[in-house]
N, C-alpha and C. Protein backbone atom coordinates (compact mmCIF):
# COMPACT_ATOMS: atom_id res chain seq x y z
N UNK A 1 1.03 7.29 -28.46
CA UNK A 1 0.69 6.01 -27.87
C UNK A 1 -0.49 6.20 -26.91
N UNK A 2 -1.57 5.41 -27.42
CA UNK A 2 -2.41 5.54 -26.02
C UNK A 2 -2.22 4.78 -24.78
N UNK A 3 -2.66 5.28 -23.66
CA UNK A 3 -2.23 4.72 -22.52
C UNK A 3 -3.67 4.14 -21.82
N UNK A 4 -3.34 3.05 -21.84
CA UNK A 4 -4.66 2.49 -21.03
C UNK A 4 -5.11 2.66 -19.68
N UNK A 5 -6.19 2.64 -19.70
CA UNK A 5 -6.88 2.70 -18.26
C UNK A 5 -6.68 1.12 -17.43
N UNK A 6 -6.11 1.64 -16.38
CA UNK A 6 -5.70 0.21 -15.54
C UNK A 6 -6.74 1.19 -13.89
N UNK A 7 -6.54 -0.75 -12.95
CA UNK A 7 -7.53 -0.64 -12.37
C UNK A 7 -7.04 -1.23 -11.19
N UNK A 8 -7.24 -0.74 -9.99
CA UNK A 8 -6.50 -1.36 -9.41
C UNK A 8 -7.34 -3.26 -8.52
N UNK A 9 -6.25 -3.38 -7.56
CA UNK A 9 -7.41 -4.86 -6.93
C UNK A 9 -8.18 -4.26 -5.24
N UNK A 10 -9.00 -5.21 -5.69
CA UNK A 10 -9.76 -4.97 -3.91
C UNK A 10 -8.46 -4.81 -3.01
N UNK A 11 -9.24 -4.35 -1.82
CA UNK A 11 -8.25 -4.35 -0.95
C UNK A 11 -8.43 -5.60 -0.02
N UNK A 12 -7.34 -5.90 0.73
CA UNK A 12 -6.84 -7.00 1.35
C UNK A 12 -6.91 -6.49 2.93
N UNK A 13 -8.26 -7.05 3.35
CA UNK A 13 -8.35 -6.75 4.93
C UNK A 13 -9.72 -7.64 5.16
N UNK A 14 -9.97 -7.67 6.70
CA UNK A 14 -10.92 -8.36 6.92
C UNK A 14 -11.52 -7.30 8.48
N UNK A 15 -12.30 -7.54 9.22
CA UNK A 15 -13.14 -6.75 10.04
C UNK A 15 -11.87 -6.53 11.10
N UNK A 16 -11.48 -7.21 11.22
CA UNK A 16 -10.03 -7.04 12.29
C UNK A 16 -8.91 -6.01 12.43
N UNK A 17 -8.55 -5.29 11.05
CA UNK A 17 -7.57 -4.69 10.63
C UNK A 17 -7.43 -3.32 11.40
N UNK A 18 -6.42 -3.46 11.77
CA UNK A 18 -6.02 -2.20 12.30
C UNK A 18 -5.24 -1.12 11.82
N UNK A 19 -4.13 -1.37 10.75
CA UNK A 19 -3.48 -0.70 10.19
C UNK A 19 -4.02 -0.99 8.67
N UNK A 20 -3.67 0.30 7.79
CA UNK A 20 -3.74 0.00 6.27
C UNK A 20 -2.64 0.65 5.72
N UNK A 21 -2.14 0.29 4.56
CA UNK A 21 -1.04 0.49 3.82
C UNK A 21 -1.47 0.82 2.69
N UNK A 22 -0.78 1.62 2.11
CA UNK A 22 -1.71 2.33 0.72
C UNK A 22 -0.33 2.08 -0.08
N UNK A 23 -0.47 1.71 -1.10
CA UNK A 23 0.27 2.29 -2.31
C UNK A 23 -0.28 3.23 -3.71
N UNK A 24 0.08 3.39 -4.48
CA UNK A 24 -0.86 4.63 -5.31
C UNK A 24 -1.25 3.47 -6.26
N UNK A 25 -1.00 2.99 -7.37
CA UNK A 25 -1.15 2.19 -8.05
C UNK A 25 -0.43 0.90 -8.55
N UNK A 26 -1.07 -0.28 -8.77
CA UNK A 26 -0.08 -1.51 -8.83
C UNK A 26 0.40 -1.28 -10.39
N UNK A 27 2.18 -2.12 -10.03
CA UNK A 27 2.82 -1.96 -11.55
C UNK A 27 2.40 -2.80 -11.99
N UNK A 28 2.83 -2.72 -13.70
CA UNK A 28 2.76 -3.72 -14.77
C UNK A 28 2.98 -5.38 -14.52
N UNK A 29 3.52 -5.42 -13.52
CA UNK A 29 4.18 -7.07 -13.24
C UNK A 29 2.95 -7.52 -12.05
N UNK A 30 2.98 -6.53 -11.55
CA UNK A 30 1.63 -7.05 -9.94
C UNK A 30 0.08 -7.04 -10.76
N UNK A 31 -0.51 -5.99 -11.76
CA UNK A 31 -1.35 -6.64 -12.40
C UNK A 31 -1.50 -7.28 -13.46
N UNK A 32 -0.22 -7.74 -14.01
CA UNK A 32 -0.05 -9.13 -15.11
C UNK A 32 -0.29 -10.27 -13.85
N UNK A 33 0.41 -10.36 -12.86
CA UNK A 33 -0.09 -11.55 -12.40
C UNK A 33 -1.20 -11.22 -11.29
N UNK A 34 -1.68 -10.52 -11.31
CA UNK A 34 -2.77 -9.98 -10.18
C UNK A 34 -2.35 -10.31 -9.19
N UNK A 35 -1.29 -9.64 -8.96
CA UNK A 35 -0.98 -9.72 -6.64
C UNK A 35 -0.35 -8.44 -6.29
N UNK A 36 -0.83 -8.09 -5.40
CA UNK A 36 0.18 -6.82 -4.96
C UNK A 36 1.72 -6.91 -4.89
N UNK A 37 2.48 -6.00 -5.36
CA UNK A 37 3.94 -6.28 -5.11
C UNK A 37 4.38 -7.50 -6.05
N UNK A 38 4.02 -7.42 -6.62
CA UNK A 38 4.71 -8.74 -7.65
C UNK A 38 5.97 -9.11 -8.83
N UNK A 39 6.35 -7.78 -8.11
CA UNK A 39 7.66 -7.44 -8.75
C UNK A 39 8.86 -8.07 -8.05
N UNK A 40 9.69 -9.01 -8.10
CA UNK A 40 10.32 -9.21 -7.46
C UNK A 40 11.46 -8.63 -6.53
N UNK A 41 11.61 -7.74 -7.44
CA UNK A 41 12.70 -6.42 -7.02
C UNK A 41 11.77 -5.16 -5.84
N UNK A 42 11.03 -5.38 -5.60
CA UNK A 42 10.18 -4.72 -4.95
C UNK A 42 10.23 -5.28 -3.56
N UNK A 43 10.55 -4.73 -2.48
CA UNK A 43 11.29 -5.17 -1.08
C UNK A 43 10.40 -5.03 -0.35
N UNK A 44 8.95 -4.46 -1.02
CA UNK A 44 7.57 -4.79 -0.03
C UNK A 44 7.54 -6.32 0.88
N UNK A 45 7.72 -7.50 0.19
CA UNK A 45 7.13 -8.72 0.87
C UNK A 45 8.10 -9.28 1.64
N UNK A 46 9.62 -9.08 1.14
CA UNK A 46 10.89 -8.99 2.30
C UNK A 46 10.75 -8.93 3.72
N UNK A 47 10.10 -7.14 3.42
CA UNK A 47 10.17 -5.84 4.60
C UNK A 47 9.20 -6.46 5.36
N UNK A 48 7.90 -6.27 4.81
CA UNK A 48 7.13 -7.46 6.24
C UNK A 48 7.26 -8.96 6.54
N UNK A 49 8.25 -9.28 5.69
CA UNK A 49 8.20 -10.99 6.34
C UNK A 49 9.44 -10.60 7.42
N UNK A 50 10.07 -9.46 7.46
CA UNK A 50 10.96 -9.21 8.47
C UNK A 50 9.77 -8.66 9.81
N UNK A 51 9.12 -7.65 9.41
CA UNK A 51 8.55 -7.37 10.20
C UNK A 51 7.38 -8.27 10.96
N UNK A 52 7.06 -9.47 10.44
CA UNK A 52 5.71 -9.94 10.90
C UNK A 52 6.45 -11.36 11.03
N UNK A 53 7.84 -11.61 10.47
CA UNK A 53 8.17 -12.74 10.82
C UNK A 53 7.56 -14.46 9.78
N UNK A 54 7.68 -13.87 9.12
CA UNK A 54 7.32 -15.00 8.23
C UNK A 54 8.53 -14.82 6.90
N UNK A 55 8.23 -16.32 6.20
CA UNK A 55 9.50 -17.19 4.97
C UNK A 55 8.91 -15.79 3.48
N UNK A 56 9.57 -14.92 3.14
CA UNK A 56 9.11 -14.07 1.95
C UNK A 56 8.30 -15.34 0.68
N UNK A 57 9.46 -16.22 0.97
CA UNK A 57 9.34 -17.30 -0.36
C UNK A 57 7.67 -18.07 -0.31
N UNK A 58 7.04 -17.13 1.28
CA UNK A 58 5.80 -18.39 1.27
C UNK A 58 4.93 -17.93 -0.13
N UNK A 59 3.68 -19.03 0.13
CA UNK A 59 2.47 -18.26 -0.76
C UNK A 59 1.92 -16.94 -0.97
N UNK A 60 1.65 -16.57 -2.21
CA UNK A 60 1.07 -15.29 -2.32
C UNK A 60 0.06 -15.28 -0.77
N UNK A 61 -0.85 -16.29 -0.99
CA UNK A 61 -1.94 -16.49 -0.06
C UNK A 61 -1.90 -16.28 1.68
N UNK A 62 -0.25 -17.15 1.80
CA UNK A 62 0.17 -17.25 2.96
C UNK A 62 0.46 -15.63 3.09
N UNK A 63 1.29 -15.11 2.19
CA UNK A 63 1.57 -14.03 2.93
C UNK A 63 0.35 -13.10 3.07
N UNK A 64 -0.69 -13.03 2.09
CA UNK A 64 -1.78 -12.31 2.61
C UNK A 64 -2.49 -12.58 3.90
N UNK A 65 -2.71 -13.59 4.53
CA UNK A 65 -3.07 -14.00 5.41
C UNK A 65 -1.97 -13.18 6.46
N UNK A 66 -0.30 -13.48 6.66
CA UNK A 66 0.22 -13.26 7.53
C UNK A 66 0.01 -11.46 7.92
N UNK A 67 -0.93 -10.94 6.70
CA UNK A 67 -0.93 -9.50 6.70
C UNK A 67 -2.16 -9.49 7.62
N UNK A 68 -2.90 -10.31 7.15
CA UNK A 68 -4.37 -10.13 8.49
C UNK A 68 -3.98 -10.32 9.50
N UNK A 69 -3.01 -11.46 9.77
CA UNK A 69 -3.04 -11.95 11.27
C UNK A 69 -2.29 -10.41 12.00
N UNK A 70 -1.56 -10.24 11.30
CA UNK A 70 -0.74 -8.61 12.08
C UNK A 70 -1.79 -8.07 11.87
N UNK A 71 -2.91 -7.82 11.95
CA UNK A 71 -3.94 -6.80 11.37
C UNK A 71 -3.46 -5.82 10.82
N UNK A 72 -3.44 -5.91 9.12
CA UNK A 72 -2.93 -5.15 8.71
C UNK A 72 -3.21 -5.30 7.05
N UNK A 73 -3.89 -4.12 6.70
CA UNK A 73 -4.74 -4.07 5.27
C UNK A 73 -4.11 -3.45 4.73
N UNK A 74 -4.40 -4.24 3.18
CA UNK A 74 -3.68 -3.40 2.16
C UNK A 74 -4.23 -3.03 0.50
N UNK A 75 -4.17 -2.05 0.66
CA UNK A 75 -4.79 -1.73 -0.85
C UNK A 75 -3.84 -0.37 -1.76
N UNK A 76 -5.08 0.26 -2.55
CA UNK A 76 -4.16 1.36 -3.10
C UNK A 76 -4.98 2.43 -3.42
N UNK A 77 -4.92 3.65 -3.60
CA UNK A 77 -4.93 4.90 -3.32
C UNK A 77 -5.82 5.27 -4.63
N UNK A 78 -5.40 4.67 -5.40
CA UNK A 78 -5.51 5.15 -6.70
C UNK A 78 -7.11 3.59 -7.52
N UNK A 79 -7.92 3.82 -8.00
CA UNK A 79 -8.70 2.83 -8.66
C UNK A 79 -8.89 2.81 -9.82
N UNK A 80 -8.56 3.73 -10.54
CA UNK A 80 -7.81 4.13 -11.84
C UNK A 80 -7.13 4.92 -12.11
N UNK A 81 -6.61 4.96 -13.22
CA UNK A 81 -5.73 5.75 -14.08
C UNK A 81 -5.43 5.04 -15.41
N UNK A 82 -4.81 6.43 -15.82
CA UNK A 82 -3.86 5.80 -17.17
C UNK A 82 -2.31 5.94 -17.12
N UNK A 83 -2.06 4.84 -17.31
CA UNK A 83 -0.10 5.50 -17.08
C UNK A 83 0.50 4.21 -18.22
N UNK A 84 1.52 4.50 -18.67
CA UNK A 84 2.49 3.63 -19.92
C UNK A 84 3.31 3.29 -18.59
N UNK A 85 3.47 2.11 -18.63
CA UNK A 85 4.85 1.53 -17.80
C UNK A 85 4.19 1.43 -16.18
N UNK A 86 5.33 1.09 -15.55
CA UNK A 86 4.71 0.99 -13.47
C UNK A 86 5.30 1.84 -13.03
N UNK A 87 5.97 3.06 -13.67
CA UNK A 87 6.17 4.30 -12.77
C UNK A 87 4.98 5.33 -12.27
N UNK A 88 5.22 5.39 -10.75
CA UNK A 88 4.07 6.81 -10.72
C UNK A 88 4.21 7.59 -11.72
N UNK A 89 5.40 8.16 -11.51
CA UNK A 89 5.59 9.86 -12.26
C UNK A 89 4.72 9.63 -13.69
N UNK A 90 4.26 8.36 -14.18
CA UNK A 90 3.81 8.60 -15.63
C UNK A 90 2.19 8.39 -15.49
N UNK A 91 1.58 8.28 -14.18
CA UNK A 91 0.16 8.24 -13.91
C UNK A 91 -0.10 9.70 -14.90
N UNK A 92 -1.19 9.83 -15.66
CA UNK A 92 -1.56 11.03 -15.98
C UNK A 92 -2.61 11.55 -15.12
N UNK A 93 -1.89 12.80 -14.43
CA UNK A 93 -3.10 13.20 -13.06
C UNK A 93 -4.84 13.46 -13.76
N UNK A 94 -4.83 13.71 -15.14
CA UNK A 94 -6.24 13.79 -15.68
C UNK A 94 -6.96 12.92 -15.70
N UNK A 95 -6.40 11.94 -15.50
CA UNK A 95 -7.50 10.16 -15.75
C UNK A 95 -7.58 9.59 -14.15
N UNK A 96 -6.96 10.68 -12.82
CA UNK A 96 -6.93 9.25 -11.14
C UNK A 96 -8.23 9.78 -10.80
N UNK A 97 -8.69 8.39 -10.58
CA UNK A 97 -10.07 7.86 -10.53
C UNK A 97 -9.46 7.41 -8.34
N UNK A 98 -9.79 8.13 -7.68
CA UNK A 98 -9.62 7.46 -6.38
C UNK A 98 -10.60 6.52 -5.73
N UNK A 99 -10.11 5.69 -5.23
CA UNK A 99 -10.72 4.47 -4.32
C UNK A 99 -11.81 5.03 -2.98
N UNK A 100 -12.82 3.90 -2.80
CA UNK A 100 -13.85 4.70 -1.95
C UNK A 100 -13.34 4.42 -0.43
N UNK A 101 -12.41 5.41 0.11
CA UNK A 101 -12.41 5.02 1.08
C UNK A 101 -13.40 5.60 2.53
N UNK A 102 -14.21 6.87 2.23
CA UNK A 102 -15.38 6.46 3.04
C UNK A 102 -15.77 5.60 3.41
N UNK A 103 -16.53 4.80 2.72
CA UNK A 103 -16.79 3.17 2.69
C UNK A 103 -16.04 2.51 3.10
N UNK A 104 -14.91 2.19 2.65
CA UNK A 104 -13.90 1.44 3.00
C UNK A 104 -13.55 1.36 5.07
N UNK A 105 -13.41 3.07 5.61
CA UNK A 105 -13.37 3.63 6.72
C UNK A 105 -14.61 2.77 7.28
N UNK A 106 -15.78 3.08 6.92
CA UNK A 106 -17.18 2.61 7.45
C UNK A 106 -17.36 1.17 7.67
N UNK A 107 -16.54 0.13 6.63
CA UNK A 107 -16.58 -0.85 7.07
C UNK A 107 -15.33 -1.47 8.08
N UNK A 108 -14.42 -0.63 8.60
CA UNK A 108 -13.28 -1.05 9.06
C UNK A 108 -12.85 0.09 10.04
N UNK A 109 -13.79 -0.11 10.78
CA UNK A 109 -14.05 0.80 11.63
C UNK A 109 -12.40 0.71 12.78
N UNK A 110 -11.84 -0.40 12.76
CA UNK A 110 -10.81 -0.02 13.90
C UNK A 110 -9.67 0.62 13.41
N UNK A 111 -9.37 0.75 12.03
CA UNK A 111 -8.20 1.09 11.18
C UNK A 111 -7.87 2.52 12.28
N UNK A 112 -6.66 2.59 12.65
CA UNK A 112 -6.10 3.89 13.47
C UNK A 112 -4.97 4.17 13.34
N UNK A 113 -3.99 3.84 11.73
CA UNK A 113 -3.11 4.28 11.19
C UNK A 113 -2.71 4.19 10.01
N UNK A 114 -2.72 4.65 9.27
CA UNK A 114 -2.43 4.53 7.18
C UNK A 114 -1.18 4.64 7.28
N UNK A 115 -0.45 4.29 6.59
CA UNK A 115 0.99 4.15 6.14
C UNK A 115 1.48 4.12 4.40
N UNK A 116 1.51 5.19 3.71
CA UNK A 116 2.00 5.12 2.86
C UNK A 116 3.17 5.07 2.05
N UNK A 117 2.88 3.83 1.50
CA UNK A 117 4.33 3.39 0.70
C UNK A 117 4.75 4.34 -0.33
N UNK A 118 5.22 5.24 0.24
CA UNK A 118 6.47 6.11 -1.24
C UNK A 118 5.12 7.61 -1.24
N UNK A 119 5.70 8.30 -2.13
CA UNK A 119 5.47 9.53 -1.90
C UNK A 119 4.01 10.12 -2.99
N UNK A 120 4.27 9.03 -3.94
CA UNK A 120 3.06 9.29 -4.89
C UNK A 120 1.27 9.38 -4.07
N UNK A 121 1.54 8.21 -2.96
CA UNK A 121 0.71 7.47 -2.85
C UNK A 121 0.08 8.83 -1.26
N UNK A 122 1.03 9.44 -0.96
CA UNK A 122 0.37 10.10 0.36
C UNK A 122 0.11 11.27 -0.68
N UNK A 123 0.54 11.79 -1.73
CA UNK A 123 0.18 13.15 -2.55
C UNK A 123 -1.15 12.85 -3.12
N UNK A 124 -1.26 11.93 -3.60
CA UNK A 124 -2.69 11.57 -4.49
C UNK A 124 -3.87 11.28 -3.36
N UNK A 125 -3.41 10.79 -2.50
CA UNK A 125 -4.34 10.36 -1.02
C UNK A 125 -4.96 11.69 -0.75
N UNK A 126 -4.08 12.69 -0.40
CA UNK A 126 -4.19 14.09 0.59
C UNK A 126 -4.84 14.95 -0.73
N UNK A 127 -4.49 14.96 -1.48
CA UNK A 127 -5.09 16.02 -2.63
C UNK A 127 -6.57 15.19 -2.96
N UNK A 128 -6.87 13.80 -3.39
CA UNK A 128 -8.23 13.45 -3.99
C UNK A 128 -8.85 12.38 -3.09
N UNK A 129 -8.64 11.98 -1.75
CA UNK A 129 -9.09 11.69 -0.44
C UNK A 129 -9.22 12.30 0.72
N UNK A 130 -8.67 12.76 1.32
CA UNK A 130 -8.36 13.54 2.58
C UNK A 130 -9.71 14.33 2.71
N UNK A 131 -9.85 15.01 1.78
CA UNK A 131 -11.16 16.19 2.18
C UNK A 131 -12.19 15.47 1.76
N UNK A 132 -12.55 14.21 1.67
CA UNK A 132 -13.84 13.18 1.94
C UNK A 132 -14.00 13.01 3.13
N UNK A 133 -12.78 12.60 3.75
CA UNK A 133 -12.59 11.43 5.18
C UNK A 133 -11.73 12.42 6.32
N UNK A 134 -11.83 13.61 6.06
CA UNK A 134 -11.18 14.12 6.99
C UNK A 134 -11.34 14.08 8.58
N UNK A 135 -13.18 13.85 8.60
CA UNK A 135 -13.62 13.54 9.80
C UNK A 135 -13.03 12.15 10.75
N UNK A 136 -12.30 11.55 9.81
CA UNK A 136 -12.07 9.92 10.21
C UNK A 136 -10.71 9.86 11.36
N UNK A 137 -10.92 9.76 12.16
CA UNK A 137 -9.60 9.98 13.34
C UNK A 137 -8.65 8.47 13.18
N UNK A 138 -7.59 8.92 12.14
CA UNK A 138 -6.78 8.09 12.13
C UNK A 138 -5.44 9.17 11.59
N UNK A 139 -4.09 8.14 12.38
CA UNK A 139 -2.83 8.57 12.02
C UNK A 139 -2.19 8.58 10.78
N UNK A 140 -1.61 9.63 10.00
CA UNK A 140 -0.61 9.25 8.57
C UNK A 140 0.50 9.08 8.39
N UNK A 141 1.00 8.77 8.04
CA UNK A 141 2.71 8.64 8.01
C UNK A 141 3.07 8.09 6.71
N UNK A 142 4.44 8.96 6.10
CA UNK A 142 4.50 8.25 4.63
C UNK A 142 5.68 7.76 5.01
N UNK A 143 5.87 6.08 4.16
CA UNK A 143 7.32 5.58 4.45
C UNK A 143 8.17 5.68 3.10
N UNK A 144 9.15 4.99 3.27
CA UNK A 144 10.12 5.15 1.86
C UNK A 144 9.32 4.19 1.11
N UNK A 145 9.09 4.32 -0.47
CA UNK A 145 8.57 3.19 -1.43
C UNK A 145 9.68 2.21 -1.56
N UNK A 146 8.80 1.25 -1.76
CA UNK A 146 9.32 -0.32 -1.42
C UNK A 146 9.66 -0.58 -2.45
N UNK A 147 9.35 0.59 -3.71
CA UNK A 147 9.77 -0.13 -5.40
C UNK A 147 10.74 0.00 -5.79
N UNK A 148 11.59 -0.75 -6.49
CA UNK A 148 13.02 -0.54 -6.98
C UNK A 148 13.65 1.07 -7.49
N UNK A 149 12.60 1.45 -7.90
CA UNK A 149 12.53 2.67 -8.92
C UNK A 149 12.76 3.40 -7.84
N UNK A 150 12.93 3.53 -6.49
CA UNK A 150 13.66 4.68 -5.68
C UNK A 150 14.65 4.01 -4.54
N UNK A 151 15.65 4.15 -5.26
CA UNK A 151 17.08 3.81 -5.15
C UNK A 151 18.10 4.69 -4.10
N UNK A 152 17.43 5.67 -3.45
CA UNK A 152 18.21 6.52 -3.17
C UNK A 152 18.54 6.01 -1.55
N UNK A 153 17.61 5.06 -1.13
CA UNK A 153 17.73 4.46 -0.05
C UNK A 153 18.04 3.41 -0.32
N UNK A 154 18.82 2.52 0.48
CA UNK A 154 19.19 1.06 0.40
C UNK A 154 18.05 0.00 0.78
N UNK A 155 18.50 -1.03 0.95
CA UNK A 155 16.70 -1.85 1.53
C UNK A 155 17.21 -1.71 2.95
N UNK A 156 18.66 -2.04 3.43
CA UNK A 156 18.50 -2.09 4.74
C UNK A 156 18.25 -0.61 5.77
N UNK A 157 18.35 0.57 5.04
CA UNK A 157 17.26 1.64 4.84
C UNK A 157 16.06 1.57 5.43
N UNK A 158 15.46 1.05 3.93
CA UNK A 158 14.08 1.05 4.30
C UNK A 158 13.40 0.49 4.96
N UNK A 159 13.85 -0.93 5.31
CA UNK A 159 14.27 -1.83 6.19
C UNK A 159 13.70 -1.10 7.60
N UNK A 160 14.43 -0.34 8.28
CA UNK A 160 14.85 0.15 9.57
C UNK A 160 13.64 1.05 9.54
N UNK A 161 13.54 1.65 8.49
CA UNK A 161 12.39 3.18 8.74
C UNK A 161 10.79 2.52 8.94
N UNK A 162 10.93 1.50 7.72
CA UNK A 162 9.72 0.74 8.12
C UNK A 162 9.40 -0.09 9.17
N UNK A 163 10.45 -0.95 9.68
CA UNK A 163 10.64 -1.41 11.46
C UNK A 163 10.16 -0.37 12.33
N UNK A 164 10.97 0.51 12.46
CA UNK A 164 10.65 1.25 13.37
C UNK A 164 8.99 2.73 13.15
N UNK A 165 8.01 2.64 12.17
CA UNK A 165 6.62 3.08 12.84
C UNK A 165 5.96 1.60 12.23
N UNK A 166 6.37 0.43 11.77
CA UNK A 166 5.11 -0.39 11.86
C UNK A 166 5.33 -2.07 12.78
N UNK A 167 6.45 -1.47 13.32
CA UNK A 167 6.82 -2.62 14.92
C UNK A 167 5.92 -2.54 16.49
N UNK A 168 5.57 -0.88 16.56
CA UNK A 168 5.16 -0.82 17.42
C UNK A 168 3.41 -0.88 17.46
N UNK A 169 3.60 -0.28 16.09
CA UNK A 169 1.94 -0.49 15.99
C UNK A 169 1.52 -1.68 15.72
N UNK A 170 2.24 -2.78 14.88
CA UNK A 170 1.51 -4.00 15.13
C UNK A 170 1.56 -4.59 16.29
N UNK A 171 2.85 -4.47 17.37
CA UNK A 171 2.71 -4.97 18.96
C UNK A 171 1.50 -4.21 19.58
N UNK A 172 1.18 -3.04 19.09
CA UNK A 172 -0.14 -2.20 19.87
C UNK A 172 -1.68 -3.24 19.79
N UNK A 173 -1.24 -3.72 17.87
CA UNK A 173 -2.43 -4.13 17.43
C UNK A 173 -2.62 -5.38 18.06
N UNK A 174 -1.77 -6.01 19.16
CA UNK A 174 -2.18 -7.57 19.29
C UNK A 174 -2.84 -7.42 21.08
């Protein structure tokens, strides 16, 4: 079976942003309908409408917005690949094409903490980013993935782990 080359979306920030959130690549359901997290089973848009205080059920739009107003950007790690299905584990490491985040850094100059969702996304970061941007003085931290596909934590879990490093930094960021 060949496996197509998928791509990921711009990232979601504006000159303001203080934090960014990485995931490695969007699944099959988030780029069928082009939105991040668009999986319903995926406890990403939950976890910050707990954290930032907003209705999960709002607009795609609304909730992107409620991500700026927390200053807080989001994109993904990865700008291509090839993978069958929305699991990492089936990215084929011969085809990841990484995202420019030099650039990205250069235009968003206040960013002073990355947060990566799940474990794919800080391995692929640190191995085919890190030694671009190493000069860039910002904090890392990987959290539990928000995708169904790692089960080993509960949501009210992930819930708590993600409350507690992105509560204080968005109260920092206001």
């Amino acid at each position: 079976m060949t496996k197509p080359l998928l791509f990921c979306f711009d990232p979601i920030a504006d000159l303001n942003v203080e934090l960014l959130i990485l995931g490695s690549m969007p699944g099959q359901e988030s780029l069928t309908a082009n939105q991040y997290y668009a999986n319903h089973r995926n406890a990403f848009w939950k976890i910050m409408a707990e954290i930032l205080g907003f209705d999960p059920g709002v607009s795609y739009e609304t909730r992107l917005q409620a991500l700026k107003t927390g200053r807080i950007a989001l994109w993904d790690v990865l700008q291509s690949c090839t993978r069958v299905g929305s699991l990492d584990a089936r990215i084929d490491a011969n085809s990841i094409t990484a995202n420019d985040f030099q650039g990205f850094f250069r235009r968003h100059k206040k960013i002073r903490a990355v947060f990566f969702n799940g474990a794919k996304a800080e391995s692929v970061y640190r191995q085919h980013v890190l030694p671009s941007v190493s000069s860039v003085a910002v904090s890392y931290s990987r959290l539990p993935s928000t995708s169904p596909a790692h089960a080993s934590l509960s949501y009210e879990q992930k819930l708590q782990l993600w409350q507690a490093a992105l509560r204080p930094e968005c109260s920092a960021a206001r």
